[in-house]
PDB file of N, CA and C in Angstrom:
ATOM      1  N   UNK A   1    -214.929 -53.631 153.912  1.00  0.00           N
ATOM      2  CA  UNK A   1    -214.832 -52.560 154.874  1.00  0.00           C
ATOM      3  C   UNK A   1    -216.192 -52.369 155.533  1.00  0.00           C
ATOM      4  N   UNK A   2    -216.318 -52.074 156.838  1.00  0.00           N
ATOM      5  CA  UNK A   2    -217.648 -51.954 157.829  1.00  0.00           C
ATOM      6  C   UNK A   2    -217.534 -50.602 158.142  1.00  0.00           C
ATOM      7  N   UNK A   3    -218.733 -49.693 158.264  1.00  0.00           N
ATOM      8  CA  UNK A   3    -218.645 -48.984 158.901  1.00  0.00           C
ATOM      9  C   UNK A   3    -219.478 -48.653 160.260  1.00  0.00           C
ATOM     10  N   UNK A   4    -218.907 -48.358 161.404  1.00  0.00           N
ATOM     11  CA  UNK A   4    -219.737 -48.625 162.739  1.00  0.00           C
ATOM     12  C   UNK A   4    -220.222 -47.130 163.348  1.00  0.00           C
ATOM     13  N   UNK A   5    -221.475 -47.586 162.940  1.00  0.00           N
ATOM     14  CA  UNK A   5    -222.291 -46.529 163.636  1.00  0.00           C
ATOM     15  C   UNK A   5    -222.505 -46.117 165.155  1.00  0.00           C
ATOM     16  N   UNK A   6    -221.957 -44.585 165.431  1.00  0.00           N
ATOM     17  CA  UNK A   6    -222.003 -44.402 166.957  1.00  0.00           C
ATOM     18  C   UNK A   6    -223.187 -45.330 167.711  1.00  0.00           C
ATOM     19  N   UNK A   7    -222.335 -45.557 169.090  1.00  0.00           N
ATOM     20  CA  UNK A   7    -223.502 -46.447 169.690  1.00  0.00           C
ATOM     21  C   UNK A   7    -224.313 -45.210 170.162  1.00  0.00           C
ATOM     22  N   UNK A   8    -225.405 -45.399 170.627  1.00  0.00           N
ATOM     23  CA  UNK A   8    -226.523 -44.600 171.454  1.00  0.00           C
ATOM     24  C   UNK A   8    -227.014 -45.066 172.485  1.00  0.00           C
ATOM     25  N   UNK A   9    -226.723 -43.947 173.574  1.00  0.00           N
ATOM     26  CA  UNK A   9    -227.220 -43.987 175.030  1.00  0.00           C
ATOM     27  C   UNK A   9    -228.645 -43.736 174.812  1.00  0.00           C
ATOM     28  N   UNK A  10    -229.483 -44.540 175.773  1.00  0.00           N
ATOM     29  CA  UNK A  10    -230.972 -44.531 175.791  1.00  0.00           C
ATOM     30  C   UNK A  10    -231.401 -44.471 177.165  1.00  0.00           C
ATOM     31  N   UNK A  11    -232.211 -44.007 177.534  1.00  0.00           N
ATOM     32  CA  UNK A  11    -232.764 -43.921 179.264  1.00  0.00           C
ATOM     33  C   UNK A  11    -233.991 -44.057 178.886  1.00  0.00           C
ATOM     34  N   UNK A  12    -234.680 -45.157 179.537  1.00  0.00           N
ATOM     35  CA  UNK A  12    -235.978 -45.469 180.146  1.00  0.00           C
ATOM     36  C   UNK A  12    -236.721 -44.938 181.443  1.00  0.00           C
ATOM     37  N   UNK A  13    -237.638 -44.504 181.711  1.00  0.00           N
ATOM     38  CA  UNK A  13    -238.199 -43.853 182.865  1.00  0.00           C
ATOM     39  C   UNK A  13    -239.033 -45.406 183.473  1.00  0.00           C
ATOM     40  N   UNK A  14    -239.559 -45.668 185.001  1.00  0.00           N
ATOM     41  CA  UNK A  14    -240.079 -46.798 185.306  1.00  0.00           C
ATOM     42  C   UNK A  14    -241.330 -47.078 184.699  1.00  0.00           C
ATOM     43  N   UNK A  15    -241.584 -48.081 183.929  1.00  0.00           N
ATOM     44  CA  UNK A  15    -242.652 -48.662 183.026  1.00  0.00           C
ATOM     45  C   UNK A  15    -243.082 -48.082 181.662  1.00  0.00           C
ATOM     46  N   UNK A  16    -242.079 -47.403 181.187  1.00  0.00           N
ATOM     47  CA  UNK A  16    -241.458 -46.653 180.165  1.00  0.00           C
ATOM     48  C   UNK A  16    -241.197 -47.811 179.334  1.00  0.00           C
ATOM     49  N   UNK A  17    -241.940 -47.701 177.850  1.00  0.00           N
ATOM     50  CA  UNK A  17    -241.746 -48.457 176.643  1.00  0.00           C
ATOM     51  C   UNK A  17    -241.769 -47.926 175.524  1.00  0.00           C
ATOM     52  N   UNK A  18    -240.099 -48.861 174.778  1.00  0.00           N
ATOM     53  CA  UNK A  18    -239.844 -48.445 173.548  1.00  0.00           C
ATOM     54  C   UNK A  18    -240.577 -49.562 172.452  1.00  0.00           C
ATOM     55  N   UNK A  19    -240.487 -49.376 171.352  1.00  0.00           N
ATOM     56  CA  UNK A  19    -240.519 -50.061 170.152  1.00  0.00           C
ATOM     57  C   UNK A  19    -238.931 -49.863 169.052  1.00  0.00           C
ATOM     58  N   UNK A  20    -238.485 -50.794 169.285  1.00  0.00           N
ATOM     59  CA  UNK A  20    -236.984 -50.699 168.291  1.00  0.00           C
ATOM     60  C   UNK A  20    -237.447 -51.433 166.707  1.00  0.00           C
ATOM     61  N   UNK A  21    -237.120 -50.961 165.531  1.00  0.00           N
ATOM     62  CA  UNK A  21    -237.712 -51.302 164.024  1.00  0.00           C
ATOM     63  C   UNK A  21    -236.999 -51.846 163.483  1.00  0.00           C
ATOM     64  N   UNK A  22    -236.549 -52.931 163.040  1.00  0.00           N
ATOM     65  CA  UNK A  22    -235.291 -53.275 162.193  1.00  0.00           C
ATOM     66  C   UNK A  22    -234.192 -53.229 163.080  1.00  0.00           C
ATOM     67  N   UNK A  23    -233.795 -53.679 164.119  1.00  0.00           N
ATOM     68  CA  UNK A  23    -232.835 -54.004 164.799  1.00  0.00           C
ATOM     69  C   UNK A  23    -231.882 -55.208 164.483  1.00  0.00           C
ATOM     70  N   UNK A  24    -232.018 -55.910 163.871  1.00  0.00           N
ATOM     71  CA  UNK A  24    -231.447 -57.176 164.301  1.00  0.00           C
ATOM     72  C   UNK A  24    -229.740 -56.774 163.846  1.00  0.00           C
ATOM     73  N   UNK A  25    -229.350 -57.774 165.017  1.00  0.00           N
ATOM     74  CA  UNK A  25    -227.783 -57.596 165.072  1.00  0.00           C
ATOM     75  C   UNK A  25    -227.340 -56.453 165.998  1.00  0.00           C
ATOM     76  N   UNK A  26    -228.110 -55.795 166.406  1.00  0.00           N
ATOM     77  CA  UNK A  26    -228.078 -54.665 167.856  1.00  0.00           C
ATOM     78  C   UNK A  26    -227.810 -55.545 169.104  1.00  0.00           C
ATOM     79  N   UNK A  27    -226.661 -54.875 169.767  1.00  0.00           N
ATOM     80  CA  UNK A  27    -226.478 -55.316 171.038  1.00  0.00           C
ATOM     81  C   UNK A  27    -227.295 -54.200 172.044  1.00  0.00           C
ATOM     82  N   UNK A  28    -227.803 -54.933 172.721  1.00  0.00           N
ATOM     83  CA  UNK A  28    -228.382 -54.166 173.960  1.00  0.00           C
ATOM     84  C   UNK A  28    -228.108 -53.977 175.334  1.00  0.00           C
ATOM     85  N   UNK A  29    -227.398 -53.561 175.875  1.00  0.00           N
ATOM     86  CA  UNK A  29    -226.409 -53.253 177.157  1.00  0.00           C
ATOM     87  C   UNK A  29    -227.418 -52.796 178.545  1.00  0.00           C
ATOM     88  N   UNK A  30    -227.375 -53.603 179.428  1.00  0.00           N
ATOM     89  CA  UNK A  30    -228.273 -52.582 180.345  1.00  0.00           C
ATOM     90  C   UNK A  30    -226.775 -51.990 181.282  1.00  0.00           C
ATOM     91  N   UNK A  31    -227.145 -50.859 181.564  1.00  0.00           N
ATOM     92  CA  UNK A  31    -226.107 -50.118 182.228  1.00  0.00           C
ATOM     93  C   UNK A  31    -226.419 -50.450 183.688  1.00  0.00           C
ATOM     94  N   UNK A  32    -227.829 -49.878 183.763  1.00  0.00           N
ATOM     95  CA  UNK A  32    -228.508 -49.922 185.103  1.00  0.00           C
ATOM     96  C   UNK A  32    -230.016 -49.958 184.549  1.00  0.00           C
ATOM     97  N   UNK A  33    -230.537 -50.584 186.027  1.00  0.00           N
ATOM     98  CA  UNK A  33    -232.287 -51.144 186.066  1.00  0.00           C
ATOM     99  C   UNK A  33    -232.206 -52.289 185.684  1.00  0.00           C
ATOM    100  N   UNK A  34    -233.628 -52.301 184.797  1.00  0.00           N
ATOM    101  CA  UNK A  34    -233.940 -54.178 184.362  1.00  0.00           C
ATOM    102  C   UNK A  34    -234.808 -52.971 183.132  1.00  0.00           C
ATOM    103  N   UNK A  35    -234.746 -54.279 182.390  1.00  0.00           N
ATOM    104  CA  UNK A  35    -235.738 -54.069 181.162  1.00  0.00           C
ATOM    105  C   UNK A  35    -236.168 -55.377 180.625  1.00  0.00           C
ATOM    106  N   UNK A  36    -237.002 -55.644 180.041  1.00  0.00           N
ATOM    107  CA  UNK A  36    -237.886 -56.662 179.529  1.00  0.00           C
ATOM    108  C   UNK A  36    -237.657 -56.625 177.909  1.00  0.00           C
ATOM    109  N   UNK A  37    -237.390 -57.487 177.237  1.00  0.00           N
ATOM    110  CA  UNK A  37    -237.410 -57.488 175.544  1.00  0.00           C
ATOM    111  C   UNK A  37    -238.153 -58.523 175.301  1.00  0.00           C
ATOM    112  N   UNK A  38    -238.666 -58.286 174.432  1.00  0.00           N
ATOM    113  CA  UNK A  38    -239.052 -59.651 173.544  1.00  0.00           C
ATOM    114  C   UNK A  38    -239.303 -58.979 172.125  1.00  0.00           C
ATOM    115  N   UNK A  39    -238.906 -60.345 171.160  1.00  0.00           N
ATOM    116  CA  UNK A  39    -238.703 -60.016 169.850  1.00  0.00           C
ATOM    117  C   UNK A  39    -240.394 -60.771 168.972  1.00  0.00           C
ATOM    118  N   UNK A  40    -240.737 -59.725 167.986  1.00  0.00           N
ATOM    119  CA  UNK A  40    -241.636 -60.583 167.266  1.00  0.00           C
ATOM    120  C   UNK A  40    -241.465 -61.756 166.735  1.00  0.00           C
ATOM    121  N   UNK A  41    -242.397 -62.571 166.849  1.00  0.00           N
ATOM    122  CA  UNK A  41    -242.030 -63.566 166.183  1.00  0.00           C
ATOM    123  C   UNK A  41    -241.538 -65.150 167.589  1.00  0.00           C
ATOM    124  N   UNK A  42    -240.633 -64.426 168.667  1.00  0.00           N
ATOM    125  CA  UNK A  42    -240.136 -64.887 169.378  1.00  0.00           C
ATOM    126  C   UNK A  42    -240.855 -65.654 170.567  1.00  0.00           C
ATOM    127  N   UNK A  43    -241.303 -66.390 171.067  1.00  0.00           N
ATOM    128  CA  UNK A  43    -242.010 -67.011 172.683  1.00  0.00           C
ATOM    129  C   UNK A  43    -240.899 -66.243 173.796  1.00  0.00           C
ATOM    130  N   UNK A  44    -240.004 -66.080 173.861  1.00  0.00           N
ATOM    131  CA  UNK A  44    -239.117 -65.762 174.813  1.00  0.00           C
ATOM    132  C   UNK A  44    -238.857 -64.866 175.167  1.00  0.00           C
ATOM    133  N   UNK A  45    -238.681 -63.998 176.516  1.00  0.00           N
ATOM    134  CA  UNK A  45    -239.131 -63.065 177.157  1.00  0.00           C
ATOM    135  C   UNK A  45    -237.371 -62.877 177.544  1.00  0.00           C
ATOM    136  N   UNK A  46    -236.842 -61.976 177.452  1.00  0.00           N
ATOM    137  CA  UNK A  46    -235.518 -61.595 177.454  1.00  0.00           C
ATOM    138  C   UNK A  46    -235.394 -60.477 178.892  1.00  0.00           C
ATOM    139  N   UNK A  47    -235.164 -60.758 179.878  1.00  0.00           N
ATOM    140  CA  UNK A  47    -235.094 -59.697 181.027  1.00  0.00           C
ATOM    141  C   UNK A  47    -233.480 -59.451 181.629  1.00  0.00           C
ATOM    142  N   UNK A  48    -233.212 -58.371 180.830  1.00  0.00           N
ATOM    143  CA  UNK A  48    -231.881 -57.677 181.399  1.00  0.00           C
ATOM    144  C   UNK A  48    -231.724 -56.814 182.870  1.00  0.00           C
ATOM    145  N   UNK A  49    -230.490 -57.475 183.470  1.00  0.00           N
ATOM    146  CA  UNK A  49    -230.145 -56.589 184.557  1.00  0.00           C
ATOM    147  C   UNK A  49    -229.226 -55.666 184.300  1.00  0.00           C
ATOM    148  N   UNK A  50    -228.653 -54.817 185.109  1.00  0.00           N
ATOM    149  CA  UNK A  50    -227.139 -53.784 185.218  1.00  0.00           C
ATOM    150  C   UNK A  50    -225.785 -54.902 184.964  1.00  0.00           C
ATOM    151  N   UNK A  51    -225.054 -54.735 183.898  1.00  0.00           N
ATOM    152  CA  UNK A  51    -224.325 -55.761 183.093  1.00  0.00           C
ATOM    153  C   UNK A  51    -224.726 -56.631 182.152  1.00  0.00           C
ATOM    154  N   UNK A  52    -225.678 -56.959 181.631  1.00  0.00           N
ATOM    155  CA  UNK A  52    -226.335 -57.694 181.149  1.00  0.00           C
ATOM    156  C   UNK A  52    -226.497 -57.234 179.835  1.00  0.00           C
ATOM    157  N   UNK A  53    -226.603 -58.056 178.401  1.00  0.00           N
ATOM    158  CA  UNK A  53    -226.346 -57.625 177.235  1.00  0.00           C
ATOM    159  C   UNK A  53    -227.121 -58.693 176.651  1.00  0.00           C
ATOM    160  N   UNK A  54    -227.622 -58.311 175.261  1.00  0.00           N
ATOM    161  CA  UNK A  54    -228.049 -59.561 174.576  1.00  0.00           C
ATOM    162  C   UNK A  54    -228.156 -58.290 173.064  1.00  0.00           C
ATOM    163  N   UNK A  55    -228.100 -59.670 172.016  1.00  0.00           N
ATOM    164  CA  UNK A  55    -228.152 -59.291 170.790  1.00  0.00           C
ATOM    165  C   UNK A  55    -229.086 -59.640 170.247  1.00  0.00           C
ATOM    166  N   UNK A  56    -229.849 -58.291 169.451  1.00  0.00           N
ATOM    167  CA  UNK A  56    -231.541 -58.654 168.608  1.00  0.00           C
ATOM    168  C   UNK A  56    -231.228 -59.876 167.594  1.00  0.00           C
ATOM    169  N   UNK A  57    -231.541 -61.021 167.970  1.00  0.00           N
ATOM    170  CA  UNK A  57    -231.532 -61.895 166.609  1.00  0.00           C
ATOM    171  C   UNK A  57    -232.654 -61.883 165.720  1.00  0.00           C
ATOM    172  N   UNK A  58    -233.682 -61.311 165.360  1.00  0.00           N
ATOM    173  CA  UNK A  58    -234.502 -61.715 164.609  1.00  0.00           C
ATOM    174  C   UNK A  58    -235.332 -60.138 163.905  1.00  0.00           C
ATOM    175  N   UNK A  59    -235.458 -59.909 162.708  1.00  0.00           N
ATOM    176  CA  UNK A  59    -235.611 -59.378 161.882  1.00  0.00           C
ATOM    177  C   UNK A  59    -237.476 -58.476 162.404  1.00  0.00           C
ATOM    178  N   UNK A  60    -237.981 -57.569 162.709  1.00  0.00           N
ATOM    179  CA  UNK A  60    -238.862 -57.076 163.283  1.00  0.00           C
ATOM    180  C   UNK A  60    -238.426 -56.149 164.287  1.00  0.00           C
ATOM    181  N   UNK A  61    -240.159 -56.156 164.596  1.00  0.00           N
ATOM    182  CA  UNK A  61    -239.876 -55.255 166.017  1.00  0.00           C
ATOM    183  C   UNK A  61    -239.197 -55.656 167.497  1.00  0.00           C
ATOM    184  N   UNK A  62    -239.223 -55.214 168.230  1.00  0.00           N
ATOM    185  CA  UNK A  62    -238.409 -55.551 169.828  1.00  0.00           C
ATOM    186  C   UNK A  62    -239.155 -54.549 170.445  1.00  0.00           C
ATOM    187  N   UNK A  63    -239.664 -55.320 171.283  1.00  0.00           N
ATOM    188  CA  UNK A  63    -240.750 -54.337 172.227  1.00  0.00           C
ATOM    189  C   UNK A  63    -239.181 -54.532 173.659  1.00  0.00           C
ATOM    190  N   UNK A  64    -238.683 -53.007 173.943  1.00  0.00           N
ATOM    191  CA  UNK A  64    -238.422 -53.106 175.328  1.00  0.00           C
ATOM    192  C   UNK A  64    -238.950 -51.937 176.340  1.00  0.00           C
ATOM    193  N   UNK A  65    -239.269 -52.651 177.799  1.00  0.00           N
ATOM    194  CA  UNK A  65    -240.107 -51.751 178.632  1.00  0.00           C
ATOM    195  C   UNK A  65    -239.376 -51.969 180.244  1.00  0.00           C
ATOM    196  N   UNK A  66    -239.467 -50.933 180.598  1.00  0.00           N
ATOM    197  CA  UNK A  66    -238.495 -50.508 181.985  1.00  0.00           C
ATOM    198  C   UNK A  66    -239.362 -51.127 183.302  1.00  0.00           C
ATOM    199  N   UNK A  67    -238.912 -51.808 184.291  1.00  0.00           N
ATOM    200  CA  UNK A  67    -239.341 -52.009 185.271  1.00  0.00           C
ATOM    201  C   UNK A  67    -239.106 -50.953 186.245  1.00  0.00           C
ATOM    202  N   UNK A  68    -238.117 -50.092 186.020  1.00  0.00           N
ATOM    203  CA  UNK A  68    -237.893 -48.945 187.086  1.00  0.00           C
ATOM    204  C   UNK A  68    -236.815 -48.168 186.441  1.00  0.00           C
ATOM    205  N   UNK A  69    -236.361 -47.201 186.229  1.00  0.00           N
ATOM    206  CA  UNK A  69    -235.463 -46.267 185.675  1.00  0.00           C
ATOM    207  C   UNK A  69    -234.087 -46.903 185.458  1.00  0.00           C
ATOM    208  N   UNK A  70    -233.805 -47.130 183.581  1.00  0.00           N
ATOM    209  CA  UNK A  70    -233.061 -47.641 183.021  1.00  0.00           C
ATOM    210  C   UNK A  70    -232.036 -47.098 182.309  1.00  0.00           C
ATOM    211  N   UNK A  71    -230.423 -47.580 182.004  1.00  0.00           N
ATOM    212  CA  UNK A  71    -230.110 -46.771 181.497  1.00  0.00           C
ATOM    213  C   UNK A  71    -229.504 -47.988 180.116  1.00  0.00           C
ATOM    214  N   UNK A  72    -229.508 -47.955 178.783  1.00  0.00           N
ATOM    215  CA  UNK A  72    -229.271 -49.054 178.214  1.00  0.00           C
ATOM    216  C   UNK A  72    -227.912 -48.008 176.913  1.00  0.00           C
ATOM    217  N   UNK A  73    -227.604 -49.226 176.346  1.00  0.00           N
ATOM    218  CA  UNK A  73    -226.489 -48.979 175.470  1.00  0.00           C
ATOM    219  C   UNK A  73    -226.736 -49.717 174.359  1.00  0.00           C
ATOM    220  N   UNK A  74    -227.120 -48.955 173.054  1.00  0.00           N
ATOM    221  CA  UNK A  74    -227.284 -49.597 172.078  1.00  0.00           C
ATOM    222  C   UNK A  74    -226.380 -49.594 170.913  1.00  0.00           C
ATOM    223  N   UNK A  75    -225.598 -50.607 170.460  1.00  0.00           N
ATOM    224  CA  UNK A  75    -224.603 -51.140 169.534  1.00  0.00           C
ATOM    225  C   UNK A  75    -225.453 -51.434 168.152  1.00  0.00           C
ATOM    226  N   UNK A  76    -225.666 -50.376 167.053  1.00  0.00           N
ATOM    227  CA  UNK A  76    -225.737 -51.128 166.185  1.00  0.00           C
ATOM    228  C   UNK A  76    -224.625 -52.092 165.107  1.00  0.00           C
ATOM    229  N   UNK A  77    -225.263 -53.060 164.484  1.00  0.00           N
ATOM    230  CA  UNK A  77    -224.295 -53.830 163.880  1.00  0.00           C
ATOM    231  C   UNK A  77    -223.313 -52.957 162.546  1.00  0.00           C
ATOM    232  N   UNK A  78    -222.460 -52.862 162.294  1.00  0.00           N
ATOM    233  CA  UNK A  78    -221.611 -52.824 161.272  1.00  0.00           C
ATOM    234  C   UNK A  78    -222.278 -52.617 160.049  1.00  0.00           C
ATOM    235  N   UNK A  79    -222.150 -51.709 159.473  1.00  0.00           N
ATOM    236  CA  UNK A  79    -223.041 -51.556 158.012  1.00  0.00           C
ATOM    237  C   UNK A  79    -221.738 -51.658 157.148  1.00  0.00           C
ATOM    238  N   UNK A  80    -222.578 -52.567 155.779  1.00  0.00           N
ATOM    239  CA  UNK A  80    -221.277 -52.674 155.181  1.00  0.00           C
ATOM    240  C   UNK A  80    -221.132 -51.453 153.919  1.00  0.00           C
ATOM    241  N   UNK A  81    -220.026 -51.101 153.308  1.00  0.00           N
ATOM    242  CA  UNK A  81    -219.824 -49.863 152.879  1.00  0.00           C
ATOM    243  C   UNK A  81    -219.931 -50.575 151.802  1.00  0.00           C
ATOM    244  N   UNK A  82    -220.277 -49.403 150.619  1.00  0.00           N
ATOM    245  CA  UNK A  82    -221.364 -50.181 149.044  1.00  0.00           C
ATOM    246  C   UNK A  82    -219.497 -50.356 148.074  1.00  0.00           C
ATOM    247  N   UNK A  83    -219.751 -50.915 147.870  1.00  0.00           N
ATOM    248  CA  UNK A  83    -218.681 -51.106 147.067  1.00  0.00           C
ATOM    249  C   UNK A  83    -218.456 -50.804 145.691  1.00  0.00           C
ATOM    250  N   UNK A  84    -217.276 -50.312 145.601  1.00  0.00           N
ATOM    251  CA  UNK A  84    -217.035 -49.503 144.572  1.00  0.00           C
ATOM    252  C   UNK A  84    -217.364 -49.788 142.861  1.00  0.00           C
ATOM    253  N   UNK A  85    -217.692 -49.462 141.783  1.00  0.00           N
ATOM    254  CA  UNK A  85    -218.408 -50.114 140.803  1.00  0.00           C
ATOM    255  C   UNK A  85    -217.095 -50.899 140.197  1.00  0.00           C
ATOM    256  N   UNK A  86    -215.879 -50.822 140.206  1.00  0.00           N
ATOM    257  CA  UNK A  86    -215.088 -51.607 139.607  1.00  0.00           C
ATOM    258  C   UNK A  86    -215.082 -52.836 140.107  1.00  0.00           C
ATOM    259  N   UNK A  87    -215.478 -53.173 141.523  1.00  0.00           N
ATOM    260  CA  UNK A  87    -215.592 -54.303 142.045  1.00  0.00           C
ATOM    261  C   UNK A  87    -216.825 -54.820 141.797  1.00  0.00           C
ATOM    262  N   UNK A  88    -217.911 -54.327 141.353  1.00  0.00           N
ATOM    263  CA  UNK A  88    -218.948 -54.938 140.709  1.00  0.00           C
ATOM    264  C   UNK A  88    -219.122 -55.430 139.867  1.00  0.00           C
ATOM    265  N   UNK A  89    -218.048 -54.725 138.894  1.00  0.00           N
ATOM    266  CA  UNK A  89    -217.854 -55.067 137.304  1.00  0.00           C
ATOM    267  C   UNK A  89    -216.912 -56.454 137.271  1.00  0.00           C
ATOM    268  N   UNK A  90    -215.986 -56.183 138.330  1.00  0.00           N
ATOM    269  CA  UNK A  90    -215.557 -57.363 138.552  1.00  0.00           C
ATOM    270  C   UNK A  90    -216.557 -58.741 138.431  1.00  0.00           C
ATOM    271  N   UNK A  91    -216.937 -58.540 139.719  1.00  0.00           N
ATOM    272  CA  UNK A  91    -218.299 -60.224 139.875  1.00  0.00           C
ATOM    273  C   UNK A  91    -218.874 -60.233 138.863  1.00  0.00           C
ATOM    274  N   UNK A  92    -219.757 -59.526 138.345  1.00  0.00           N
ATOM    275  CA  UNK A  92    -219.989 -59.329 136.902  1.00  0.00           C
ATOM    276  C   UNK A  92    -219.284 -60.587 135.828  1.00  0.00           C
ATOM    277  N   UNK A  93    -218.233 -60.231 135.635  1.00  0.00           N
ATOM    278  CA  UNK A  93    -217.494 -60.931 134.445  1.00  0.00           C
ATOM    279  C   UNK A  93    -216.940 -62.107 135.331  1.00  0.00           C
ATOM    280  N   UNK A  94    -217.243 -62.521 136.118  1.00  0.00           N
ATOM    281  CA  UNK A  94    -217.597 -64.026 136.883  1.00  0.00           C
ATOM    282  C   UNK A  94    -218.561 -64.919 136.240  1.00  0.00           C
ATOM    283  N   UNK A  95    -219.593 -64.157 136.222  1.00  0.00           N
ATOM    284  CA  UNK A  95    -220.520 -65.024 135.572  1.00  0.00           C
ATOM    285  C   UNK A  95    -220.504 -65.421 134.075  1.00  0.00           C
ATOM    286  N   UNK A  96    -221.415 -65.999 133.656  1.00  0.00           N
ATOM    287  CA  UNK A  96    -221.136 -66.745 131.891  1.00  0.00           C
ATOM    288  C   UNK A  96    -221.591 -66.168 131.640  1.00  0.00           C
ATOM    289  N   UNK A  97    -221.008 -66.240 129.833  1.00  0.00           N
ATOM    290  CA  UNK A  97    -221.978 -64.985 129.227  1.00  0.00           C
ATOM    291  C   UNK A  97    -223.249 -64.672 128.754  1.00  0.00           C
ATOM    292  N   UNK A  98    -224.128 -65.926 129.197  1.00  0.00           N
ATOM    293  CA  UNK A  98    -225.690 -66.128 128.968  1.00  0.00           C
ATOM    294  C   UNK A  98    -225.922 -64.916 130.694  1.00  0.00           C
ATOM    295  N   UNK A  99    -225.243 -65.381 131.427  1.00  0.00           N
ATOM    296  CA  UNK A  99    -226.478 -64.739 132.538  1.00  0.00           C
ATOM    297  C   UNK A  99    -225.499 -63.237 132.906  1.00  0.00           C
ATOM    298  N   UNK A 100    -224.749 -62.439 132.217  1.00  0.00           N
ATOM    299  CA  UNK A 100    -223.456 -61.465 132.332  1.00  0.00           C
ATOM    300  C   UNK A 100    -224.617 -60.298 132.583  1.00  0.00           C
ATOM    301  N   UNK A 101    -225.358 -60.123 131.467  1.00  0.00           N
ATOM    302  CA  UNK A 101    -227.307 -59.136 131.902  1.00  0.00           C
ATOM    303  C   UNK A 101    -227.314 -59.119 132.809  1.00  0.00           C
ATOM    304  N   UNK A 102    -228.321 -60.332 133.525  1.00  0.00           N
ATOM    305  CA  UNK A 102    -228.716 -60.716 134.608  1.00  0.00           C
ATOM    306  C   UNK A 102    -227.738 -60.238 135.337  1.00  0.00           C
ATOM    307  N   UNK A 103    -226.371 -60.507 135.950  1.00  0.00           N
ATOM    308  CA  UNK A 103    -225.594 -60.124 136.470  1.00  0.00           C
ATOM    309  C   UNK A 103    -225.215 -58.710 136.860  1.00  0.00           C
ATOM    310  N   UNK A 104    -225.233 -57.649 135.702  1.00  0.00           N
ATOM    311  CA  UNK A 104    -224.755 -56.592 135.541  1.00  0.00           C
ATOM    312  C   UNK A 104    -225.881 -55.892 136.392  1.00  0.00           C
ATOM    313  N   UNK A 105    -227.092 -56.742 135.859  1.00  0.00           N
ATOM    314  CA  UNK A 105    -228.532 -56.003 136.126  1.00  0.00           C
ATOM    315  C   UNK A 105    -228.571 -55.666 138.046  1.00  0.00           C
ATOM    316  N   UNK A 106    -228.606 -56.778 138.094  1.00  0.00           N
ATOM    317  CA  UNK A 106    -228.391 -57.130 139.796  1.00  0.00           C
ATOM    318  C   UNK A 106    -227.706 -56.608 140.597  1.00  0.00           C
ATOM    319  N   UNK A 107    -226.599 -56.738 139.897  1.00  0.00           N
ATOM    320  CA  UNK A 107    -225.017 -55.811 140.693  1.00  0.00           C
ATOM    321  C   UNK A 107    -224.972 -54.319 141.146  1.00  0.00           C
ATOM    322  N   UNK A 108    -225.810 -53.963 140.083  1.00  0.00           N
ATOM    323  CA  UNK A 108    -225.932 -52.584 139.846  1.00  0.00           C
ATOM    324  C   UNK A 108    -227.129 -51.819 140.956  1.00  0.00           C
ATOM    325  N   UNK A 109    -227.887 -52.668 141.334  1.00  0.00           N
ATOM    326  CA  UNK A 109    -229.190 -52.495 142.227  1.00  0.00           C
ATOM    327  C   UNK A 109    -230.304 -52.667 141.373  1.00  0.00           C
ATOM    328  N   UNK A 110    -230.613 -53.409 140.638  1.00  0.00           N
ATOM    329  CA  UNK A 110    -231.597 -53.063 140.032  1.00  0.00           C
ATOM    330  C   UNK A 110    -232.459 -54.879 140.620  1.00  0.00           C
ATOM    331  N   UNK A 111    -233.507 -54.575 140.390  1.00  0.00           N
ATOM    332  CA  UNK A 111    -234.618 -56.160 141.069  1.00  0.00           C
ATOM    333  C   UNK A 111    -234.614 -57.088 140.375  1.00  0.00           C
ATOM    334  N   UNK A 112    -235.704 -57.877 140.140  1.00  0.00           N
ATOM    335  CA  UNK A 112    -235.754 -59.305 139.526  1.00  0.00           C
ATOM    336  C   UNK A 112    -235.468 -58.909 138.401  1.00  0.00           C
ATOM    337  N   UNK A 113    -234.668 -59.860 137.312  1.00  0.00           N
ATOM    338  CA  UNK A 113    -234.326 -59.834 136.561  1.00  0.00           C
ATOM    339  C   UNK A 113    -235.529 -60.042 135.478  1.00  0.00           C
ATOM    340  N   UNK A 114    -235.901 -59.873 134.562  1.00  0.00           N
ATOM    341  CA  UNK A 114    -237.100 -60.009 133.769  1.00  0.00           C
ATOM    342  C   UNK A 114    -236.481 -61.440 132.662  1.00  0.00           C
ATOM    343  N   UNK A 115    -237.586 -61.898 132.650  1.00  0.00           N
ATOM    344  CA  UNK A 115    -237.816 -63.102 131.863  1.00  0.00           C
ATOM    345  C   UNK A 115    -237.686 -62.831 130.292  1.00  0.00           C
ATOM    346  N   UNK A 116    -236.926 -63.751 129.843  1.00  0.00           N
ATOM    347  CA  UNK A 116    -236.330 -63.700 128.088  1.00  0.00           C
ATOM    348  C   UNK A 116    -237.428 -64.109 127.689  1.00  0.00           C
TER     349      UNK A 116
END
């Protein structure tokens, strides 16, 4: 099961810049104007018009900045809903019974497993 987080209307003023944190998997909609993206990490300079959409692929920041008064639409991706502990317990007893610990440990949220 996903759950989808309202999208959010955003307006840019002309030469108006955001910083977006952890985006990836965000669709970005320009309604109206142009805007400029580029992703860390990325060489490629992403320039949206009015219709124009693209999706954050890459894990960081996203610098976007307005060439003249913008109006954009932001889609975040689908968060997935935590699943219930019987279905954990489930995967759990998937595994053998040397690593079932390890397993339980993990499932549960807990970090690296510690060394025997």
């Amino acid at each position: 099961m996903s759950i989808h987080p309202p999208p959010q209307l955003l307006s840019l003023q002309r030469y108006e810049a955001r910083i977006l944190e952890d985006a990836v998997g965000t669709l970005v909609a320009c309604l109206s104007g142009c805007v400029w993206l580029t992703q860390h990490g990325d060489s490629r300079d992403i320039i949206l018009h009015a219709g124009d959409s693209f999706r954050i692929e890459r894990p960081g920041c996203v610098v976007m900045a307005a060439g003249r008064p913008t109006r954009l639409h932001l889609v975040a991706p689908p968060a997935e809903a935590p699943r219930p502990a019987r279905a954990r317990a489930w995967w759990a007893r998937l595994f053998s019974p040397r690593w079932h610990a390890a397993a339980r440990h993990l499932m549960q949220g807990g970090g690296a497993v510690p060394d025997r």
